[in-house]
Each structure stands twice: as C-alpha cells, then as structure tokens.
C-alpha atoms as a PDB file:
ATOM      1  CA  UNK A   1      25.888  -1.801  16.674  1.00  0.00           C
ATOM      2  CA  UNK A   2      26.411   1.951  17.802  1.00  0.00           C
ATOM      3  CA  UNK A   3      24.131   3.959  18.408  1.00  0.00           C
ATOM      4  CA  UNK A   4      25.278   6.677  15.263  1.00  0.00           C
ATOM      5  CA  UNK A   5      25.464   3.718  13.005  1.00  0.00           C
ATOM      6  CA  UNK A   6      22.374   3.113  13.959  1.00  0.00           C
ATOM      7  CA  UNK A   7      20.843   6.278  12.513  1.00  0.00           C
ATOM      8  CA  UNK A   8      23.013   6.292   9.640  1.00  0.00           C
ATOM      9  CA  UNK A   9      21.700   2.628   8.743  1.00  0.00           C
ATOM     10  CA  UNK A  10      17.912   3.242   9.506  1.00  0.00           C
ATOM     11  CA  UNK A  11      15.776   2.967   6.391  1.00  0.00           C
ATOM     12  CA  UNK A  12      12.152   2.114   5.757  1.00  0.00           C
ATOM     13  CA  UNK A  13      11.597  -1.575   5.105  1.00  0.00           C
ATOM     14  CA  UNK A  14       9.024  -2.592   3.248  1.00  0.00           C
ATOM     15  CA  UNK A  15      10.070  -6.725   2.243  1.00  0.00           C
ATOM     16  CA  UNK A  16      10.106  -8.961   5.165  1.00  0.00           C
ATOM     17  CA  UNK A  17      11.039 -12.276   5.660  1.00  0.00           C
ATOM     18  CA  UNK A  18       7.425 -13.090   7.459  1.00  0.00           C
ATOM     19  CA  UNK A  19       9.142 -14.540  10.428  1.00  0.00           C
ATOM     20  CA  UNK A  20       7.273 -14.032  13.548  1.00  0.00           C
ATOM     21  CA  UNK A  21       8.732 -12.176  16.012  1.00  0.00           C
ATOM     22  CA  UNK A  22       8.485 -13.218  19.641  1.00  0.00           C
ATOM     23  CA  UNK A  23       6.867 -11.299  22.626  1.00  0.00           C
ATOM     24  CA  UNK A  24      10.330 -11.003  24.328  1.00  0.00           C
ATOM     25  CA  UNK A  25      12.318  -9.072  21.688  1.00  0.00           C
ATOM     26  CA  UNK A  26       8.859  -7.184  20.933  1.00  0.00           C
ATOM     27  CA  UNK A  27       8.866  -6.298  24.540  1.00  0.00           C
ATOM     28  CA  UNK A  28      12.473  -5.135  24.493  1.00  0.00           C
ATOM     29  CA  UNK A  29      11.761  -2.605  21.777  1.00  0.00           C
ATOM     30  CA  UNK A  30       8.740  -1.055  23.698  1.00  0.00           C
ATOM     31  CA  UNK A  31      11.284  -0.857  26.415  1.00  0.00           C
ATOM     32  CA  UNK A  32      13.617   1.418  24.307  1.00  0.00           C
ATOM     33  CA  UNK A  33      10.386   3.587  23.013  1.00  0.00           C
ATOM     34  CA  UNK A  34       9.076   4.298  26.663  1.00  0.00           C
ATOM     35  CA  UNK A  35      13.052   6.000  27.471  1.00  0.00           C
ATOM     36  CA  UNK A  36      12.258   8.840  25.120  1.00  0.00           C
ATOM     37  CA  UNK A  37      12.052  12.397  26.614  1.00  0.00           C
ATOM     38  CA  UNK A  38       8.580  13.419  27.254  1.00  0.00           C
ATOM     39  CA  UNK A  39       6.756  16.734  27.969  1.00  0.00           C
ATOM     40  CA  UNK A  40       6.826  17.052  31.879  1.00  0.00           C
ATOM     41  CA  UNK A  41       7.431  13.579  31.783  1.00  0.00           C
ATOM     42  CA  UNK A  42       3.773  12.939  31.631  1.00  0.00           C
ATOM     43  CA  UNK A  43       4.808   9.675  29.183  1.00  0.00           C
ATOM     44  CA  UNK A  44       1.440   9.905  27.754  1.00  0.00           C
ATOM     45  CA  UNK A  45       2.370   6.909  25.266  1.00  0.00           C
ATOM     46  CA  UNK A  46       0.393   3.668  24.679  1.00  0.00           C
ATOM     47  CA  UNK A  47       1.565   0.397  22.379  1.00  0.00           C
ATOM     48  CA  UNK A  48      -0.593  -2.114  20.697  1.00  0.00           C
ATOM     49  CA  UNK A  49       0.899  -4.686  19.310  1.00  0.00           C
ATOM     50  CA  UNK A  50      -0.807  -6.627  17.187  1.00  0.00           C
ATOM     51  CA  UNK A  51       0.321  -9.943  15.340  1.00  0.00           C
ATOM     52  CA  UNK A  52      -3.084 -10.862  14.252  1.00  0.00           C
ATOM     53  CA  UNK A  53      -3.069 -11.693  10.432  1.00  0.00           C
ATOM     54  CA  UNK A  54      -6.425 -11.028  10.177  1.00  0.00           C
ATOM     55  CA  UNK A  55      -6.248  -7.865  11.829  1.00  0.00           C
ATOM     56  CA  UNK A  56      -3.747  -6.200   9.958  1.00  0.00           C
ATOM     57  CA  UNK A  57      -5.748  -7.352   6.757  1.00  0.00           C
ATOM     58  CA  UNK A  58      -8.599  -5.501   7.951  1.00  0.00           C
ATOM     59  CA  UNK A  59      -6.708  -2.481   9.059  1.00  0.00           C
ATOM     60  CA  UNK A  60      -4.885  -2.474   5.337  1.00  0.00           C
ATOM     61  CA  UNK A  61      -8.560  -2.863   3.892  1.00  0.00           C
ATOM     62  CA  UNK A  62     -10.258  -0.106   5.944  1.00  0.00           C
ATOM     63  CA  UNK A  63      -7.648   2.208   5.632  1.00  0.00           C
ATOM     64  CA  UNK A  64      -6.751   2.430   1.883  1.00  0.00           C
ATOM     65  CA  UNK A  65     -10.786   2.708   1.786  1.00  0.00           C
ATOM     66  CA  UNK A  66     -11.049   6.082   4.243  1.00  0.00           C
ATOM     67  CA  UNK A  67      -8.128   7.277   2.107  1.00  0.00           C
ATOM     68  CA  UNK A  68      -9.889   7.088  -0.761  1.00  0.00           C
ATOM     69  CA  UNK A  69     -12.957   8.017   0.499  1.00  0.00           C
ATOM     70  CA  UNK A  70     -11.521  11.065   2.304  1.00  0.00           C
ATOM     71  CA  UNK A  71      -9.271  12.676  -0.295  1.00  0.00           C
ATOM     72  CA  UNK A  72     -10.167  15.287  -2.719  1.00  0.00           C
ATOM     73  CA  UNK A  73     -10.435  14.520  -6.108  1.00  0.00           C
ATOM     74  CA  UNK A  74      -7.575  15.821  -7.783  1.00  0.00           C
ATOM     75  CA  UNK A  75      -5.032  15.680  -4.671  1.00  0.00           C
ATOM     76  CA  UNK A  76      -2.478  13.301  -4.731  1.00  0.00           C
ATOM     77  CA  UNK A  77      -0.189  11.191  -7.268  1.00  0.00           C
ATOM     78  CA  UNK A  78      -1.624   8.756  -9.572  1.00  0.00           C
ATOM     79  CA  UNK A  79       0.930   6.032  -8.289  1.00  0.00           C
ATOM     80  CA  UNK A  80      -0.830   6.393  -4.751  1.00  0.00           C
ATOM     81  CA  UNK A  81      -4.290   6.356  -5.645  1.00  0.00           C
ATOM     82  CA  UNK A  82      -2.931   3.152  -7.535  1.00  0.00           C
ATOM     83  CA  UNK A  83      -1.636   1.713  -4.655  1.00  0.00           C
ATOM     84  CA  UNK A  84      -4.870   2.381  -2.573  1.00  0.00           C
ATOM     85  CA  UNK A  85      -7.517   0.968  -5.159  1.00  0.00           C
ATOM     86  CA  UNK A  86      -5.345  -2.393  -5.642  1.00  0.00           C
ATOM     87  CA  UNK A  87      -7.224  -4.939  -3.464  1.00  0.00           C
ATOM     88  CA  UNK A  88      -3.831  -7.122  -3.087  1.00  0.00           C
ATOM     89  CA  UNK A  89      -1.596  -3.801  -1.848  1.00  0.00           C
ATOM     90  CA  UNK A  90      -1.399  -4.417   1.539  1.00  0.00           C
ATOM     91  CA  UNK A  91      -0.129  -1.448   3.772  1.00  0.00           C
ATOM     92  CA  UNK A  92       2.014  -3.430   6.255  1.00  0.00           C
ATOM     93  CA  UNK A  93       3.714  -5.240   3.615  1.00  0.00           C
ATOM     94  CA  UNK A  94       3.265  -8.564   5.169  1.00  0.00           C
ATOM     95  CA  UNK A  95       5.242  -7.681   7.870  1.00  0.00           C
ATOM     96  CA  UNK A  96       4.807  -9.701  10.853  1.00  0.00           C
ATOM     97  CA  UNK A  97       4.140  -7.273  13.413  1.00  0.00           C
ATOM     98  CA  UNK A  98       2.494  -3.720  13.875  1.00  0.00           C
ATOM     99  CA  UNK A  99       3.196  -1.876  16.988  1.00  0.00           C
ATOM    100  CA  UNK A 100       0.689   1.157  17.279  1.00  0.00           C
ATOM    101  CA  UNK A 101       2.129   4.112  19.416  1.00  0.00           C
ATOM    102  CA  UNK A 102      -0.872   6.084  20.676  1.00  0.00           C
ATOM    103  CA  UNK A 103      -1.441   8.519  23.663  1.00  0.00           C
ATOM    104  CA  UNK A 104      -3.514   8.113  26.207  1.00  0.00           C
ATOM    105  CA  UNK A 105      -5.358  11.476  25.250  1.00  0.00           C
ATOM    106  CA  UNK A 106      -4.722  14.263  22.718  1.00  0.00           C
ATOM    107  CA  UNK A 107      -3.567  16.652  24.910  1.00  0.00           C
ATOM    108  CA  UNK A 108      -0.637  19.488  23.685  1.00  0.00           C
ATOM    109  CA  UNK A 109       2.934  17.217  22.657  1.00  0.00           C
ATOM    110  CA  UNK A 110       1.113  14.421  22.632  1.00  0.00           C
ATOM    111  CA  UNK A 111       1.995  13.868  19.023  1.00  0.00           C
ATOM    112  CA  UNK A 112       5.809  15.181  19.876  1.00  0.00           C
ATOM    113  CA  UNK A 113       6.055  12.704  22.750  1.00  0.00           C
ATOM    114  CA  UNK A 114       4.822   9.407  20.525  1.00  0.00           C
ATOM    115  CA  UNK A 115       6.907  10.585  17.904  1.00  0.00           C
ATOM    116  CA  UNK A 116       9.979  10.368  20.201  1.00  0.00           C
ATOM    117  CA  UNK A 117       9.700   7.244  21.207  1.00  0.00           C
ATOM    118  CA  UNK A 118       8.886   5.774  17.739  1.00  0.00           C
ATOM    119  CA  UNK A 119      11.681   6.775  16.578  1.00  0.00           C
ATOM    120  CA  UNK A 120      13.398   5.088  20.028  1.00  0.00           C
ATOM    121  CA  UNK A 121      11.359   1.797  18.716  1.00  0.00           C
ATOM    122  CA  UNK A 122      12.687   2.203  15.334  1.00  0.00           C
ATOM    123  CA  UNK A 123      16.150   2.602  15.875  1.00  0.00           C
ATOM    124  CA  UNK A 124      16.200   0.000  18.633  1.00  0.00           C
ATOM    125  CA  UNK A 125      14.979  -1.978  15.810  1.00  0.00           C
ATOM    126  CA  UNK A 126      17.345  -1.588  13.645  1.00  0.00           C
ATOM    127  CA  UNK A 127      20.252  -2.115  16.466  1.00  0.00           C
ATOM    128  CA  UNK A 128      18.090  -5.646  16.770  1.00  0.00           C
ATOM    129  CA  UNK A 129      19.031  -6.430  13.009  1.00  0.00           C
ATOM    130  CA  UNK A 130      15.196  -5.680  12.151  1.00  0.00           C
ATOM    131  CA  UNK A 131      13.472  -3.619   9.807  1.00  0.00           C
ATOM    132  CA  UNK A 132      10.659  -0.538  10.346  1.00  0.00           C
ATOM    133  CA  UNK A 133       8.826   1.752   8.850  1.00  0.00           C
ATOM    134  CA  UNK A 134       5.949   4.230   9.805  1.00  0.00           C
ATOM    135  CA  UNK A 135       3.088   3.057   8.059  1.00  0.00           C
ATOM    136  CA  UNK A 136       1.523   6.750   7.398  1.00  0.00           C
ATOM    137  CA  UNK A 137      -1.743   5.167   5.230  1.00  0.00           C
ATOM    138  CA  UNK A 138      -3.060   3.769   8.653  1.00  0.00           C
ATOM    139  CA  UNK A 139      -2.957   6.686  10.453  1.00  0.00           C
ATOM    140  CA  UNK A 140      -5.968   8.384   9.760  1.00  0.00           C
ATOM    141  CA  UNK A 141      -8.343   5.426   9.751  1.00  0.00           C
ATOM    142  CA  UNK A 142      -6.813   4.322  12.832  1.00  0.00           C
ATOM    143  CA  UNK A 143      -7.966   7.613  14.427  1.00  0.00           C
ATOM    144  CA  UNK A 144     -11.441   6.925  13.955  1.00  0.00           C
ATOM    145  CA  UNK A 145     -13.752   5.339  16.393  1.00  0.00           C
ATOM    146  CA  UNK A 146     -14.069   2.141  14.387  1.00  0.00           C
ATOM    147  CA  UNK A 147      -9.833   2.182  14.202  1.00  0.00           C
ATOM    148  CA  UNK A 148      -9.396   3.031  17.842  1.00  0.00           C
ATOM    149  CA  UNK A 149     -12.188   0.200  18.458  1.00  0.00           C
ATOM    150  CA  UNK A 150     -10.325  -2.081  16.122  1.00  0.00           C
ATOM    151  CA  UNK A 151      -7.245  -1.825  18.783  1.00  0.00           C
ATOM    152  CA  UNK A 152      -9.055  -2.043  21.664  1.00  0.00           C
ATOM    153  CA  UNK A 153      -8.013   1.673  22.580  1.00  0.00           C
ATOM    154  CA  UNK A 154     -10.259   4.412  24.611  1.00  0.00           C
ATOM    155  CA  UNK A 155     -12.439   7.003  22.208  1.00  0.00           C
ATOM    156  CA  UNK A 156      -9.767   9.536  24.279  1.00  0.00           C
ATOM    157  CA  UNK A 157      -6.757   7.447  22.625  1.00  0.00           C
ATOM    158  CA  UNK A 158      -4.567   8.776  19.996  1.00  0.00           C
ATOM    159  CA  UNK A 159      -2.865   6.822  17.811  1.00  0.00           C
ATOM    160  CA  UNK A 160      -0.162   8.888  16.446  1.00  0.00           C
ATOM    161  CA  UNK A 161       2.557   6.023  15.119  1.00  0.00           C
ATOM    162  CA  UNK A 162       1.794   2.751  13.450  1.00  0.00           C
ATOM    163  CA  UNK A 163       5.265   1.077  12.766  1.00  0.00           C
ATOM    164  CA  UNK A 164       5.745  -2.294  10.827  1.00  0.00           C
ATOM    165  CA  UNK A 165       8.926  -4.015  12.186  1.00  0.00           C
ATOM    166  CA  UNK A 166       9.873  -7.908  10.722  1.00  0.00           C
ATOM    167  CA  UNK A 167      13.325  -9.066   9.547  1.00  0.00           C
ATOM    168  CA  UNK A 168      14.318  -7.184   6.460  1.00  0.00           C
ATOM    169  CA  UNK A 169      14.896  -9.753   3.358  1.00  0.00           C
ATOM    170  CA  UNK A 170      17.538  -6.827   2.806  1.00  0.00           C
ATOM    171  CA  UNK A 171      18.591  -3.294   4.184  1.00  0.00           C
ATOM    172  CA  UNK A 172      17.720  -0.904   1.738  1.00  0.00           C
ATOM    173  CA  UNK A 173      20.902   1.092   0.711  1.00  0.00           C
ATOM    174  CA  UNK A 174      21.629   5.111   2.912  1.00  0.00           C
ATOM    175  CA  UNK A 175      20.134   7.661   1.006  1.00  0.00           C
ATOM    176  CA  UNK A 176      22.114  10.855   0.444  1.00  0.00           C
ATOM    177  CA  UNK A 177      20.989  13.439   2.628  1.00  0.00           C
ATOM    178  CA  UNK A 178      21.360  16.997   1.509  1.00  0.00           C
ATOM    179  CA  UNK A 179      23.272  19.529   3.365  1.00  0.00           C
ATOM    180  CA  UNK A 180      21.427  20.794   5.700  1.00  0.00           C
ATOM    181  CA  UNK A 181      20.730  24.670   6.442  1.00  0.00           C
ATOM    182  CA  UNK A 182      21.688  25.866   9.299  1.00  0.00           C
ATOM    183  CA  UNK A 183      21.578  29.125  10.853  1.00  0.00           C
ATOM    184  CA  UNK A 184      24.320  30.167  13.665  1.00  0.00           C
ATOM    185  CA  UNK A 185      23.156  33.268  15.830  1.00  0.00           C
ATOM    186  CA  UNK A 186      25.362  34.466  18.414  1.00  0.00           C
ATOM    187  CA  UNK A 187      29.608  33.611  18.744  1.00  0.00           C
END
C-alpha cells in the first residue's frame, strides 16, 4: 500500500477480530513510530505495550471511573456519560493490543513529539492491513500515578497516546473531509 493511500484509508477501528498479534509485527510498528521528526531530536518517546487481558480490563474500569468522577456535572453528551456508566463498555473494544506512547518527561513538545509518531504507528498500521484508534477515555487516568504505576512507567512519564491496534472485522468507510481553509500570504 502507498503511503497517500494510506492516509486516505486510515479510520478509527473500533471491531476487531481478537486475534493476537505477535511481538514481531508489534515491534515493526514501534519501529515506524520512533522515525517521526522530533524536537531537537531529543526522541523523548516511550511504548508500552501491553497484551494483558486483565490489564486492559482494569485500565477500561479505572478510567471510565476518573471520567466520571472528574467531569462536571452538566458537561458532556448524554450518549458518553452512557457509555462510561455501562459496566460491559469496554474502552479498547476488545482489541488485542494497546500500545501506550508516553515521554520520558513532560518537558515543552513532548506532547507534539508522541503525537508524531502515533500517528507514524497508526498509519504503519494500517499499511500492515490492521486497524487503530486513539483511545482518548484512557488518557487522563493513565496520567495519574496509579495509571503510570499500572504501566510500569516513571512518576516523570507522560503518557500522551494510548492506541488500540487488532485486525479490523472491517475498514470503516473514508469520511468526507471538508474543504479546508487555507490562507496564501506572499506570491
């Protein structure tokens, strides 16, 4: 697959097949992630990958719970809070594997750098006949010391990008993208 068909074709899975995925191809993707451009090439970026039923059970648990517990009454949809109060919604979607992008510390483009290789990950993915998505409900618990603990990462850590990947029991369809607004300055 191209490269620009991969980007075209990129969508966020959310039905897997449950089939495991092996260390090798895992490793392969991590290999894609860690070429991303990084602020004065400092590659700040961190993965755990974790395959542990148990754990991502836990990690769906704990996080719908600091969700709930740490959003305002009155903020958010209806359909979300749904989703986060159902005990059988499970954030990872039963996908087989979780790769957590994190830096090593929260210093300035931290956040910038992960991001750019997730989205290296992702799209390496997807050239791999796999599915992804950023799993944004884990971030914030996994930020806490009990999250960072949970992945065996320093209290300095930052995890910035928790990405389900699995084989997709489909590709969801492209979306249409709006134009997009651009500005030209200059000839």
């Amino acid at each position: 697959m191209e490269l620009t068909e991969a980007i075209y074709n990129r969508r966020a899975v959310r039905d897997f097949t449950g089939e495991p995925l092996d260390e090798a191809l895992l490793r392969r993707l991590i290999e894609a992630a860690v070429q991303a451009p990084s602020a004065l090439d400092r590659q700040p970026w961190r993965f755990v990958v974790v395959r542990d039923r148990a754990l991502l059970a836990r990690i769906s648990r704990e996080a719908k719970a600091h969700l709930l517990a740490s959003t305002p009454p009155g903020v958010g949809e209806a359909r979300l809070r749904g989703y986060l109060e159902d005990p059988d919604f499970d954030i990872f979607y039963a996908a087989p594997a979780l790769v957590v992008i994190a830096g090593a510390t929260a210093d300035p483009w931290t956040v910038e750098d992960c991001a750019l290789a997730a989205q290296n990950l992702m799209l390496a993915a997807r050239e791999a006949g796999l599915g992804s998505c950023w799993i944004g409900f884990a971030q914030a618990w996994l930020g806490t010391a009990e999250g960072r603990v949970a992945l065996g990462l320093p209290a300095e850590a930052l995890p910035v990008a928790p990405i389900i990947l699995g084989r997709p029991r489909a590709f969801p369809p492209p979306v249409p993208r709006r134009a997009p607004e651009i500005r030209w300055i200059g000839p």
